[in-house]
PDB file of N, CA and C in Angstrom:
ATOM      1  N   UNK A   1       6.990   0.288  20.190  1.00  0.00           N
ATOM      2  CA  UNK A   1       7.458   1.086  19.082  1.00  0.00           C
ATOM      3  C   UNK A   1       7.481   0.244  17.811  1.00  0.00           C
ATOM      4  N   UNK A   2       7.424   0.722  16.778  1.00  0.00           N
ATOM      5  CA  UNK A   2       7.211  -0.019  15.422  1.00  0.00           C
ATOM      6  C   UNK A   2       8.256   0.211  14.499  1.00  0.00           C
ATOM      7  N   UNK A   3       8.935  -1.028  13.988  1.00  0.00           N
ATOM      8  CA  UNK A   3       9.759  -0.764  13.145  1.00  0.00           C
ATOM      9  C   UNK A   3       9.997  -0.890  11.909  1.00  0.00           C
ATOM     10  N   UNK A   4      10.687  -0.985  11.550  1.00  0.00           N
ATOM     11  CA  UNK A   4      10.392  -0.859   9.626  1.00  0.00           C
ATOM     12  C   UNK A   4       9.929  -2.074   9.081  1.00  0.00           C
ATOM     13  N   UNK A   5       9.809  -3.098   9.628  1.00  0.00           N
ATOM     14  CA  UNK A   5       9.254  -4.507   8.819  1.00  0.00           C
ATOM     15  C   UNK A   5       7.714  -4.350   9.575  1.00  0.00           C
ATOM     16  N   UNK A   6       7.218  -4.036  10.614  1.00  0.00           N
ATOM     17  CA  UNK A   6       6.289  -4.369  10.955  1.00  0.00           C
ATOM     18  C   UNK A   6       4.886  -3.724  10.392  1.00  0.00           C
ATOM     19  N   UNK A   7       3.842  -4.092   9.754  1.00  0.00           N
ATOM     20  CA  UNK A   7       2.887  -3.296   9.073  1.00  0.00           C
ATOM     21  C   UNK A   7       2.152  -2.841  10.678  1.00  0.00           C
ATOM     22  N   UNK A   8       1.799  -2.049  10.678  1.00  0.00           N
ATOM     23  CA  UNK A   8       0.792  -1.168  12.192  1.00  0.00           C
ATOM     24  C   UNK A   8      -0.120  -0.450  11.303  1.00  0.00           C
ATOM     25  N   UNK A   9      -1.178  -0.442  11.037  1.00  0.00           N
ATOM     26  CA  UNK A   9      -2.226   0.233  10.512  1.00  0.00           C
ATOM     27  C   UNK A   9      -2.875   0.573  11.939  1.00  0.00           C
ATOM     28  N   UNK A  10      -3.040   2.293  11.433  1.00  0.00           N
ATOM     29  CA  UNK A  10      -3.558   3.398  11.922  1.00  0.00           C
ATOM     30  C   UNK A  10      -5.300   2.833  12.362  1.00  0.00           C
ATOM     31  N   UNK A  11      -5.451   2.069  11.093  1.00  0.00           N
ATOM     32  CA  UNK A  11      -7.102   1.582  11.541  1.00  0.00           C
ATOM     33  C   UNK A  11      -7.523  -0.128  10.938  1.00  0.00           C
ATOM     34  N   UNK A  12      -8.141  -0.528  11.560  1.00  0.00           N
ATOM     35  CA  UNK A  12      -7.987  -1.684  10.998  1.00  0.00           C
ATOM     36  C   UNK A  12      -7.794  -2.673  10.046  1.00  0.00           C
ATOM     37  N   UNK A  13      -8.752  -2.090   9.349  1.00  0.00           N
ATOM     38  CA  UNK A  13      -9.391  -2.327   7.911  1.00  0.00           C
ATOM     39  C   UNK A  13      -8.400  -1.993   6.512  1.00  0.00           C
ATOM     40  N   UNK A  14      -6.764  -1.420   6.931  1.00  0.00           N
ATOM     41  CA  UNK A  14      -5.804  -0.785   6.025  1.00  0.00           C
ATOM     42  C   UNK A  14      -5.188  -2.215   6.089  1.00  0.00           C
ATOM     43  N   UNK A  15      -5.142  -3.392   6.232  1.00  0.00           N
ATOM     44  CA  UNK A  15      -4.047  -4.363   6.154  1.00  0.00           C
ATOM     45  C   UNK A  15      -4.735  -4.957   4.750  1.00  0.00           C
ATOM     46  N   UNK A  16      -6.070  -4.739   5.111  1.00  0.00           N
ATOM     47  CA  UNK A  16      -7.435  -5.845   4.669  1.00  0.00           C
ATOM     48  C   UNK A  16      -7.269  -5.141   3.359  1.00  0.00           C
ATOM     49  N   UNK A  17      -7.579  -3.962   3.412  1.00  0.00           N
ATOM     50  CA  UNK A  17      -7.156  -2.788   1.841  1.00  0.00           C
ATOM     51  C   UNK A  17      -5.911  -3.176   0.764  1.00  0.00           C
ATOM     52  N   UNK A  18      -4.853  -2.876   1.815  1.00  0.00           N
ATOM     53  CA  UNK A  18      -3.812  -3.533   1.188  1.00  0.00           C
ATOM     54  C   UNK A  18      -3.060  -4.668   0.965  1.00  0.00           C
ATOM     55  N   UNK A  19      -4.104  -5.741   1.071  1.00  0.00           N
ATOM     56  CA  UNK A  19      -3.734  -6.994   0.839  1.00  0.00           C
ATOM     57  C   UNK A  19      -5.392  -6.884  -0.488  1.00  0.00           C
ATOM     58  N   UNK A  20      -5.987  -6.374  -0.581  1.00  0.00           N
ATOM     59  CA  UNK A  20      -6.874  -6.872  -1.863  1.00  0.00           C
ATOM     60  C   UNK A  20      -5.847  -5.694  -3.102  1.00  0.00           C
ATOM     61  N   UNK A  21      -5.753  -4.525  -2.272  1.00  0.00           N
ATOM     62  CA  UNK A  21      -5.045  -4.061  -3.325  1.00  0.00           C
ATOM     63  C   UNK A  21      -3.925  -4.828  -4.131  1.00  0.00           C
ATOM     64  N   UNK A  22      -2.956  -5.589  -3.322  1.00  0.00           N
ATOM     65  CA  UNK A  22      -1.762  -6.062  -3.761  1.00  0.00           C
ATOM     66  C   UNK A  22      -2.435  -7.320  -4.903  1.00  0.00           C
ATOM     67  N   UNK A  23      -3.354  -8.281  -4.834  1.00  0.00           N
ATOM     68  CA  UNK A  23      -4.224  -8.914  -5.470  1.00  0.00           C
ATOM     69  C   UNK A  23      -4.745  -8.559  -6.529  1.00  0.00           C
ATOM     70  N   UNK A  24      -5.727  -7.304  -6.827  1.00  0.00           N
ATOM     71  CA  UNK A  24      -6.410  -6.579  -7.702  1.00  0.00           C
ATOM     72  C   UNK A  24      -5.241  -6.427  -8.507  1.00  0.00           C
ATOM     73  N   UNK A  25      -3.948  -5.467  -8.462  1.00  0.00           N
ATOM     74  CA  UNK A  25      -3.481  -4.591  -9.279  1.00  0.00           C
ATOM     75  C   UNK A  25      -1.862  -5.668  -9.157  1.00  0.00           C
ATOM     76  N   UNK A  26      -1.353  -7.027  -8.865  1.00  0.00           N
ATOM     77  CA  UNK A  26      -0.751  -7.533  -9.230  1.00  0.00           C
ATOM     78  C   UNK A  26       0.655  -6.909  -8.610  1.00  0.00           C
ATOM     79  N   UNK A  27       0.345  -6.422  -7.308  1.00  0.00           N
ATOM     80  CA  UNK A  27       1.884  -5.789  -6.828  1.00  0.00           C
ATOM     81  C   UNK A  27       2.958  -7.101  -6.698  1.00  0.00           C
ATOM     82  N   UNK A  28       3.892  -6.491  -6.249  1.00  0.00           N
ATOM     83  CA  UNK A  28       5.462  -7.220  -5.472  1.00  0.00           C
ATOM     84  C   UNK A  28       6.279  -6.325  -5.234  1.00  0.00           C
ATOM     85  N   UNK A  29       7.070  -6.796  -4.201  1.00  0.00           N
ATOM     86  CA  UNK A  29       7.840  -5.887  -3.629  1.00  0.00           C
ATOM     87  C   UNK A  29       9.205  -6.755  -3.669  1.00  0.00           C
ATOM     88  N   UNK A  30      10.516  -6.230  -3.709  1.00  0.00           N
ATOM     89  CA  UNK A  30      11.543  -6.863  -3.466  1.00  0.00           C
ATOM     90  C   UNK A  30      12.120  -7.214  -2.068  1.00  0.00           C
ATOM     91  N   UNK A  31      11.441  -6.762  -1.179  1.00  0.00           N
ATOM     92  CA  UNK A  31      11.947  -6.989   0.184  1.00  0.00           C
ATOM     93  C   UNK A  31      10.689  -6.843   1.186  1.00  0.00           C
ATOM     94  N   UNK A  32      10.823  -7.883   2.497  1.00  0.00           N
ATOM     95  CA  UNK A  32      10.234  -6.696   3.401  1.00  0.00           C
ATOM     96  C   UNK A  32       9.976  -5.343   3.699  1.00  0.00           C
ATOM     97  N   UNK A  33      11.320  -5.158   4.066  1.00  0.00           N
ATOM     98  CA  UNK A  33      11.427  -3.461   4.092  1.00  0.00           C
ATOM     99  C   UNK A  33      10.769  -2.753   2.946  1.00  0.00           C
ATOM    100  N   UNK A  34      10.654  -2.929   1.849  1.00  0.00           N
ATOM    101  CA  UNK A  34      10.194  -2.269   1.033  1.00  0.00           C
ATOM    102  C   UNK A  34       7.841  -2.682   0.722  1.00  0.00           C
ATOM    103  N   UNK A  35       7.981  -3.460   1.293  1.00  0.00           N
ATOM    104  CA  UNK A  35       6.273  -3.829   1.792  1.00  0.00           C
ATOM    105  C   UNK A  35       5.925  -3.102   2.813  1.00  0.00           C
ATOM    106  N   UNK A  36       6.874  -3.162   3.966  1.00  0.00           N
ATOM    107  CA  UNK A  36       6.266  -2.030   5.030  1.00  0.00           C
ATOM    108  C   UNK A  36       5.972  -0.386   4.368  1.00  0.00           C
ATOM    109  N   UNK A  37       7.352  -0.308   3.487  1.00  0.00           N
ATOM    110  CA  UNK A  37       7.238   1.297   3.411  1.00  0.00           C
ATOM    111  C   UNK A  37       5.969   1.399   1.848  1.00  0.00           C
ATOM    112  N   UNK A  38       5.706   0.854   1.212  1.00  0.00           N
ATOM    113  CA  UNK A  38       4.757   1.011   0.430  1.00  0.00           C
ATOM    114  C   UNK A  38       3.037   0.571   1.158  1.00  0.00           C
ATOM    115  N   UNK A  39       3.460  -0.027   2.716  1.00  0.00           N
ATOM    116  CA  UNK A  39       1.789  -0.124   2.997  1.00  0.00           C
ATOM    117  C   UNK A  39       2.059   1.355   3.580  1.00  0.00           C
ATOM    118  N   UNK A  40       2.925   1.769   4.301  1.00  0.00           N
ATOM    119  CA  UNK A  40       2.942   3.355   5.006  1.00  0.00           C
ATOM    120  C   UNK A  40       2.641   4.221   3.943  1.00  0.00           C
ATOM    121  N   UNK A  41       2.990   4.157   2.891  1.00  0.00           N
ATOM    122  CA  UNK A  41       2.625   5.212   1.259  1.00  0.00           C
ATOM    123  C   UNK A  41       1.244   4.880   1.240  1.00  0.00           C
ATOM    124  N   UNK A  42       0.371   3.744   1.198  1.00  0.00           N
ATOM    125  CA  UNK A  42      -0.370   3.453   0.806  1.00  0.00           C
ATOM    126  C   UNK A  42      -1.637   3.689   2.178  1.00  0.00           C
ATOM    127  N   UNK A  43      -1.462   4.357   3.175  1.00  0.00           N
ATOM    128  CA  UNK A  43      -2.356   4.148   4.255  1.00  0.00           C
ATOM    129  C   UNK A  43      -2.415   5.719   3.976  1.00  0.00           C
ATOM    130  N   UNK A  44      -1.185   6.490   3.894  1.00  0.00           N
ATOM    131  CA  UNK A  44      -1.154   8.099   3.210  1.00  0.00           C
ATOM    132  C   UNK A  44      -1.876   8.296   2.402  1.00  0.00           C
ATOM    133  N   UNK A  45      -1.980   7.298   1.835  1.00  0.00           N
ATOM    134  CA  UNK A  45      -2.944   7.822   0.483  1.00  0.00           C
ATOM    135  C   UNK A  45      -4.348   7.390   0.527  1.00  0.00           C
ATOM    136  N   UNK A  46      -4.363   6.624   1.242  1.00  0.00           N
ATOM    137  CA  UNK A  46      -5.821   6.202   1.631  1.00  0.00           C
ATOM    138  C   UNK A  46      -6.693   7.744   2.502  1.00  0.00           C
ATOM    139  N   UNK A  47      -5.568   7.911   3.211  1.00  0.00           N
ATOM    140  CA  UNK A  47      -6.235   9.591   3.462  1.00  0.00           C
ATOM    141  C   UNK A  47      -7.049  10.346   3.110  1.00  0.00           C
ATOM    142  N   UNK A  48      -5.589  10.282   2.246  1.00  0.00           N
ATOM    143  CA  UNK A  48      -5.763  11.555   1.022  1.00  0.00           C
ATOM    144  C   UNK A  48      -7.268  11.227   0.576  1.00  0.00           C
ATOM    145  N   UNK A  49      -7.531   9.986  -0.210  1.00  0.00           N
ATOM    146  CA  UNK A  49      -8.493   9.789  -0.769  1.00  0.00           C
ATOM    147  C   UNK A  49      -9.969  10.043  -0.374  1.00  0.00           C
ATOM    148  N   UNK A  50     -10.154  10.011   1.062  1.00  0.00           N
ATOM    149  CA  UNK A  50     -10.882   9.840   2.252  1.00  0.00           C
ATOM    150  C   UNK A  50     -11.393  11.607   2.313  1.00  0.00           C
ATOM    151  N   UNK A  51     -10.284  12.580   2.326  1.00  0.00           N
ATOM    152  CA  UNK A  51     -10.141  14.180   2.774  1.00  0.00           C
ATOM    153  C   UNK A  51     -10.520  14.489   1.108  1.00  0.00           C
ATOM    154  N   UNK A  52     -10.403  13.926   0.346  1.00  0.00           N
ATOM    155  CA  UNK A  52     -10.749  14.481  -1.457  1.00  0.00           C
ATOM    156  C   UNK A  52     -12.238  14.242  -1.228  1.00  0.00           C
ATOM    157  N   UNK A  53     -12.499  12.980  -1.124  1.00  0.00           N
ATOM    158  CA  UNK A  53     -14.258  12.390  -1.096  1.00  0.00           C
ATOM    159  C   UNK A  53     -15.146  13.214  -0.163  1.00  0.00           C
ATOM    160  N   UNK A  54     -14.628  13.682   0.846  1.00  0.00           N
ATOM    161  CA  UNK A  54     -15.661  14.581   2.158  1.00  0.00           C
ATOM    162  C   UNK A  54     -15.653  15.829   1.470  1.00  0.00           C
ATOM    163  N   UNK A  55     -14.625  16.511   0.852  1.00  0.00           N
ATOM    164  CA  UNK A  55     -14.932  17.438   0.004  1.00  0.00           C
ATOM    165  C   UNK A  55     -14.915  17.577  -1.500  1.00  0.00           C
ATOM    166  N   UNK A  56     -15.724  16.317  -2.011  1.00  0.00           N
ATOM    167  CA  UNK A  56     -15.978  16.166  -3.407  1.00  0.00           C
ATOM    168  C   UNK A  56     -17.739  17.427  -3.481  1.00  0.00           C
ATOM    169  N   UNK A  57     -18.110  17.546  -4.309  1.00  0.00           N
ATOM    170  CA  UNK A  57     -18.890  18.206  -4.464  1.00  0.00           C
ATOM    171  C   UNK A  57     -20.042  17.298  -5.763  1.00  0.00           C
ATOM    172  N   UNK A  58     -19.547  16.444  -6.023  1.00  0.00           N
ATOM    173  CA  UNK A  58     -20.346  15.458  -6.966  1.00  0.00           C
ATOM    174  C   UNK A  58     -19.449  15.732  -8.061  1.00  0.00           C
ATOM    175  N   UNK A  59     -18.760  16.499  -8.297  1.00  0.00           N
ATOM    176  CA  UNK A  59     -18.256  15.681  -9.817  1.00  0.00           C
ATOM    177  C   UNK A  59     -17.193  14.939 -10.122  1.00  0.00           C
ATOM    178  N   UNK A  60     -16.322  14.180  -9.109  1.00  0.00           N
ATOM    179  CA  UNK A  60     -15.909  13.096  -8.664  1.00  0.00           C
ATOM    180  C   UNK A  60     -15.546  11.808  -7.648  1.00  0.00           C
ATOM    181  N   UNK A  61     -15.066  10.844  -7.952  1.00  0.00           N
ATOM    182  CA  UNK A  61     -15.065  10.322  -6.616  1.00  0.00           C
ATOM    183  C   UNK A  61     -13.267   9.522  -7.178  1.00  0.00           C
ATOM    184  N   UNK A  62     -13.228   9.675  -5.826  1.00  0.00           N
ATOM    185  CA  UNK A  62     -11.705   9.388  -5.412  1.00  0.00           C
ATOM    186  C   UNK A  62     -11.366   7.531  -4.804  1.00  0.00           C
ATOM    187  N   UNK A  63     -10.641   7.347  -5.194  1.00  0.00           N
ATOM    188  CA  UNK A  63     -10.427   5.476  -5.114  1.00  0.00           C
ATOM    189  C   UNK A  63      -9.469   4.768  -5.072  1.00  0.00           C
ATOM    190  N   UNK A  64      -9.290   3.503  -4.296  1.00  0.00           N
ATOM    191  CA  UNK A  64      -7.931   2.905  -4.838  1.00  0.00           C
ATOM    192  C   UNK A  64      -7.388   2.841  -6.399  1.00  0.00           C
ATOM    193  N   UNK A  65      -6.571   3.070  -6.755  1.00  0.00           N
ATOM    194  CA  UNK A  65      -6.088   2.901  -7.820  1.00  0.00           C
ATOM    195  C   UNK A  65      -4.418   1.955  -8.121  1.00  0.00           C
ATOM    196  N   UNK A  66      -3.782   1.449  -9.286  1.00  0.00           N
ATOM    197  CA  UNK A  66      -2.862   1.060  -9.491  1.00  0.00           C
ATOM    198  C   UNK A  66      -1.724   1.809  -8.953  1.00  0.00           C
ATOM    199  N   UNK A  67      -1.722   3.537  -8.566  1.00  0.00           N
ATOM    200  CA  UNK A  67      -0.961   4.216  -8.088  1.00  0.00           C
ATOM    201  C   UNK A  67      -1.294   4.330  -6.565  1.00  0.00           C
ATOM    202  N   UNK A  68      -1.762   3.527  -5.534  1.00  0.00           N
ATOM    203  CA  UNK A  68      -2.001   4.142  -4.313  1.00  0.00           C
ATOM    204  C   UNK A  68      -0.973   3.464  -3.508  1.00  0.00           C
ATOM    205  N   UNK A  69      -0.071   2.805  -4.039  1.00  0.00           N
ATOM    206  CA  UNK A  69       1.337   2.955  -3.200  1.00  0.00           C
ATOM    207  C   UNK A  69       2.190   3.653  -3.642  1.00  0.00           C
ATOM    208  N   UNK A  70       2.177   4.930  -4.490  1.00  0.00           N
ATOM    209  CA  UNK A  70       3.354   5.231  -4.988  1.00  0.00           C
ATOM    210  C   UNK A  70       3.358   6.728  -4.262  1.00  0.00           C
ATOM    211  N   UNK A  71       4.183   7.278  -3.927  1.00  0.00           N
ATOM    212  CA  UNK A  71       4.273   8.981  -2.934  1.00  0.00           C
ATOM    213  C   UNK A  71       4.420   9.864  -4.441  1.00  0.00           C
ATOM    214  N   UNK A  72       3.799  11.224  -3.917  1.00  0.00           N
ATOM    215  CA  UNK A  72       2.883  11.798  -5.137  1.00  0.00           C
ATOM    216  C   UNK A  72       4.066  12.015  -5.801  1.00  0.00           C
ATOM    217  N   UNK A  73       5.777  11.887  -5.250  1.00  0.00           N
ATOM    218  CA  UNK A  73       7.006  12.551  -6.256  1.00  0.00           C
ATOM    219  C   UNK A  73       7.271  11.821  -7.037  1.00  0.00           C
ATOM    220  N   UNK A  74       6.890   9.608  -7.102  1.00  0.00           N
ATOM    221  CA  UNK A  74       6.647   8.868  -7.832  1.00  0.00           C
ATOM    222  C   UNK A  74       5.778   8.995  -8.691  1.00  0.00           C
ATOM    223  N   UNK A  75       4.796   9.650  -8.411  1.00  0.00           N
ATOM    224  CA  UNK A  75       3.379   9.777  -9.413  1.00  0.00           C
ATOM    225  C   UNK A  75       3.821  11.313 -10.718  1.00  0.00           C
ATOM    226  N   UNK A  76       4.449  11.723  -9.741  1.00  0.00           N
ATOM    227  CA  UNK A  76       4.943  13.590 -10.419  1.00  0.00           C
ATOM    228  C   UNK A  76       5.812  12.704 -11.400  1.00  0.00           C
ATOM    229  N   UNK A  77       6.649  12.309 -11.581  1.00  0.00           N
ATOM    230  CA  UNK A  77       8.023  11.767 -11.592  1.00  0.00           C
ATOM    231  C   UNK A  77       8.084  11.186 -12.978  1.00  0.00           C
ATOM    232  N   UNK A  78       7.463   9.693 -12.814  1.00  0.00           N
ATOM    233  CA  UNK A  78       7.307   8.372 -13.440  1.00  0.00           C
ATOM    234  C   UNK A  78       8.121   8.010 -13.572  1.00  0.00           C
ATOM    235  N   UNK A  79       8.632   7.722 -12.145  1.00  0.00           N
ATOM    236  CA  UNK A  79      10.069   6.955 -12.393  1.00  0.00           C
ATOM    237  C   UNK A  79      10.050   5.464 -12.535  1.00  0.00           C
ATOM    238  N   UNK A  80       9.070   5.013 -13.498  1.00  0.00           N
ATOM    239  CA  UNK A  80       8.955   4.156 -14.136  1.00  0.00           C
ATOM    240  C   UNK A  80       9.765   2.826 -13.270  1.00  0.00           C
ATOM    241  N   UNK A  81       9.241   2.308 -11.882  1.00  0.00           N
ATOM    242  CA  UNK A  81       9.417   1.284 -11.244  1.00  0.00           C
ATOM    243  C   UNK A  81       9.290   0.122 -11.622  1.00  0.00           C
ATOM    244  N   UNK A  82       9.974  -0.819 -11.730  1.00  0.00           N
ATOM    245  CA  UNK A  82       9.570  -2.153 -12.075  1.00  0.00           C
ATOM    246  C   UNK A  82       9.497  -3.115 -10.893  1.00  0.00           C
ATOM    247  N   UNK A  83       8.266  -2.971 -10.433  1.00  0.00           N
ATOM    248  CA  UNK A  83       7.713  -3.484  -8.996  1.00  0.00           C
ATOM    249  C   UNK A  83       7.635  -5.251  -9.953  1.00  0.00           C
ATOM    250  N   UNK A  84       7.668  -5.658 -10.687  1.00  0.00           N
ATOM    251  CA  UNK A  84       7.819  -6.928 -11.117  1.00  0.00           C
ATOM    252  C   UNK A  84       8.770  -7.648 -11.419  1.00  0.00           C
ATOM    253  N   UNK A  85       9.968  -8.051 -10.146  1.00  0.00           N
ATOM    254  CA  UNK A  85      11.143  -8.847  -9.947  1.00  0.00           C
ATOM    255  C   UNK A  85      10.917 -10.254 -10.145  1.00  0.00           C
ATOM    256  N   UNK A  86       9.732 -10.458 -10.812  1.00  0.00           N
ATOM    257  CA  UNK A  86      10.189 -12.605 -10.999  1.00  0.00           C
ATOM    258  C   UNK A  86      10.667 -13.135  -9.750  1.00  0.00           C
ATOM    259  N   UNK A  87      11.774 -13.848  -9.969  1.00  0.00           N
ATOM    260  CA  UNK A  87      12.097 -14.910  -8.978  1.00  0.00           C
ATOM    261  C   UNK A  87      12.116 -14.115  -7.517  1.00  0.00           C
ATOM    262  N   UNK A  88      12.635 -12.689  -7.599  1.00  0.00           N
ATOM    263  CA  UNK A  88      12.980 -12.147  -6.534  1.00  0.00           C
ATOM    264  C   UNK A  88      11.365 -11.674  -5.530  1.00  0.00           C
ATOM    265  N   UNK A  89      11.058 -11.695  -6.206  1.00  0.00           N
ATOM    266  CA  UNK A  89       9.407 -11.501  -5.380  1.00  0.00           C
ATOM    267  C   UNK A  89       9.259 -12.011  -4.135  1.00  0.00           C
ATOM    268  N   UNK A  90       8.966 -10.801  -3.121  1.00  0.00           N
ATOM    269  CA  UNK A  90       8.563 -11.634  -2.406  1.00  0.00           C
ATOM    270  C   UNK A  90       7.017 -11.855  -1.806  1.00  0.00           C
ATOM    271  N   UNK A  91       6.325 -13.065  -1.574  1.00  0.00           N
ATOM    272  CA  UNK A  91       5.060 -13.161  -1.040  1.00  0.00           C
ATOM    273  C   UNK A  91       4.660 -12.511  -0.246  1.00  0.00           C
ATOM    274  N   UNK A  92       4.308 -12.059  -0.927  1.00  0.00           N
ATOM    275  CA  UNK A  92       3.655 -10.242  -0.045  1.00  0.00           C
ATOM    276  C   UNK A  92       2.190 -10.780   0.783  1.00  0.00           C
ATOM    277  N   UNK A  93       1.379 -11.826  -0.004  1.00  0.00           N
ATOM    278  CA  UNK A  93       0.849 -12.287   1.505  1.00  0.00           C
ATOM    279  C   UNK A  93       0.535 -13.545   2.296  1.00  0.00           C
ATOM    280  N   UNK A  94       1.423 -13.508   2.345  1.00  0.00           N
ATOM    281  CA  UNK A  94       2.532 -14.274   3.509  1.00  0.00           C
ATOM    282  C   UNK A  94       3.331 -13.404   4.064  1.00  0.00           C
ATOM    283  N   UNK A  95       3.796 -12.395   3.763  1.00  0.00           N
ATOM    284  CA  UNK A  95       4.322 -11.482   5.024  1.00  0.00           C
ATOM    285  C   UNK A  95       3.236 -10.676   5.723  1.00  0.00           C
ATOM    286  N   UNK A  96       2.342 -10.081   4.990  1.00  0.00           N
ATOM    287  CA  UNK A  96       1.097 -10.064   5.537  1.00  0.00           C
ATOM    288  C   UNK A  96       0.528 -10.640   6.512  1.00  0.00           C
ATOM    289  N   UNK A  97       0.279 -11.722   6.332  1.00  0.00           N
ATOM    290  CA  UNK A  97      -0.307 -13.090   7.027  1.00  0.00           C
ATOM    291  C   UNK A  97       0.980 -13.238   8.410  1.00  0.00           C
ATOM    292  N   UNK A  98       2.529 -13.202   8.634  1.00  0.00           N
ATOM    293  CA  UNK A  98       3.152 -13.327   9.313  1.00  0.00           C
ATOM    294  C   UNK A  98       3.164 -12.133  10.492  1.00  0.00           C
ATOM    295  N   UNK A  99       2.742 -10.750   9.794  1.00  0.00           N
ATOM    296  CA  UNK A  99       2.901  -9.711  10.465  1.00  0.00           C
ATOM    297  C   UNK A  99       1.305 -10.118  11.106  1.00  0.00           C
ATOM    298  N   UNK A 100       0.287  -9.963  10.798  1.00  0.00           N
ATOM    299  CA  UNK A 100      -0.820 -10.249  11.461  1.00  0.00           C
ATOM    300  C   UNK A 100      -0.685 -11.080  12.650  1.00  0.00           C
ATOM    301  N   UNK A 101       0.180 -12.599  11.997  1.00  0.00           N
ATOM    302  CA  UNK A 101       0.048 -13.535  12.947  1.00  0.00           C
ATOM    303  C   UNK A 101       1.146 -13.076  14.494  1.00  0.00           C
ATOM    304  N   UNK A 102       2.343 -12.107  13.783  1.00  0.00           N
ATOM    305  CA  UNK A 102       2.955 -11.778  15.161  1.00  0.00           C
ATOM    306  C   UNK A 102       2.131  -9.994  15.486  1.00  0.00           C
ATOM    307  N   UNK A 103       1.168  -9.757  15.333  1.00  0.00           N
ATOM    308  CA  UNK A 103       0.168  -8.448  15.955  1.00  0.00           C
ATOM    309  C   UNK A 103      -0.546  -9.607  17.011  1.00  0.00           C
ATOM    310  N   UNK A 104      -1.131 -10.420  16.988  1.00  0.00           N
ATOM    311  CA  UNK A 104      -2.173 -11.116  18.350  1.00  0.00           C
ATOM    312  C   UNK A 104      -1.457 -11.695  19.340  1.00  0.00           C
TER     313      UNK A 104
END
């Protein structure tokens, strides 16, 4: 069973996603707990993105973006998060890297 610190991706390649994402777009999180539940937002939305693209019709295409950890009532919302805590940051990969290393 999986619990709230542990990242479990549905498919492989979502750890790998969200560790370039966190890189690309300059995330942090203030806690563990709060890295697990934004890769779970962020594997949701990888979906999403996935079910938009199979039924795109050509006049767009659907992608990671700066918002693909945020749940669409954050995106509705703008509840204007300040995912950038300074000292409080934590190395998001290195918990990454720890959760991997306790998955083998």
């Amino acid at each position: 069973m999986k619990t709230n610190n542990e990242l479990v991706p549905s498919e492989p390649e979502h750890v790998d996603k969200f560790e370039k994402f966190i890189r690309d777009f300059k995330k942090s999180y203030a806690s563990k707990e709060e890295v697990s539940k934004r890769f779970a937002i962020f594997v949701e939305n990888l979906k999403t993105i996935e079910k938009l693209n199979k039924s795109e019709h050509g006049t767009a295409t659907y992608g990671i973006n700066h918002f693909a950890d945020l749940t669409k009532e954050e995106m509705r919302g703008g509840l204007g998060l300040n995912l950038n805590l300074g000292k409080d940051k934590v190395n998001l990969i290195q918990v990454l890297e720890e959760k991997r290393v306790n998955r083998l």
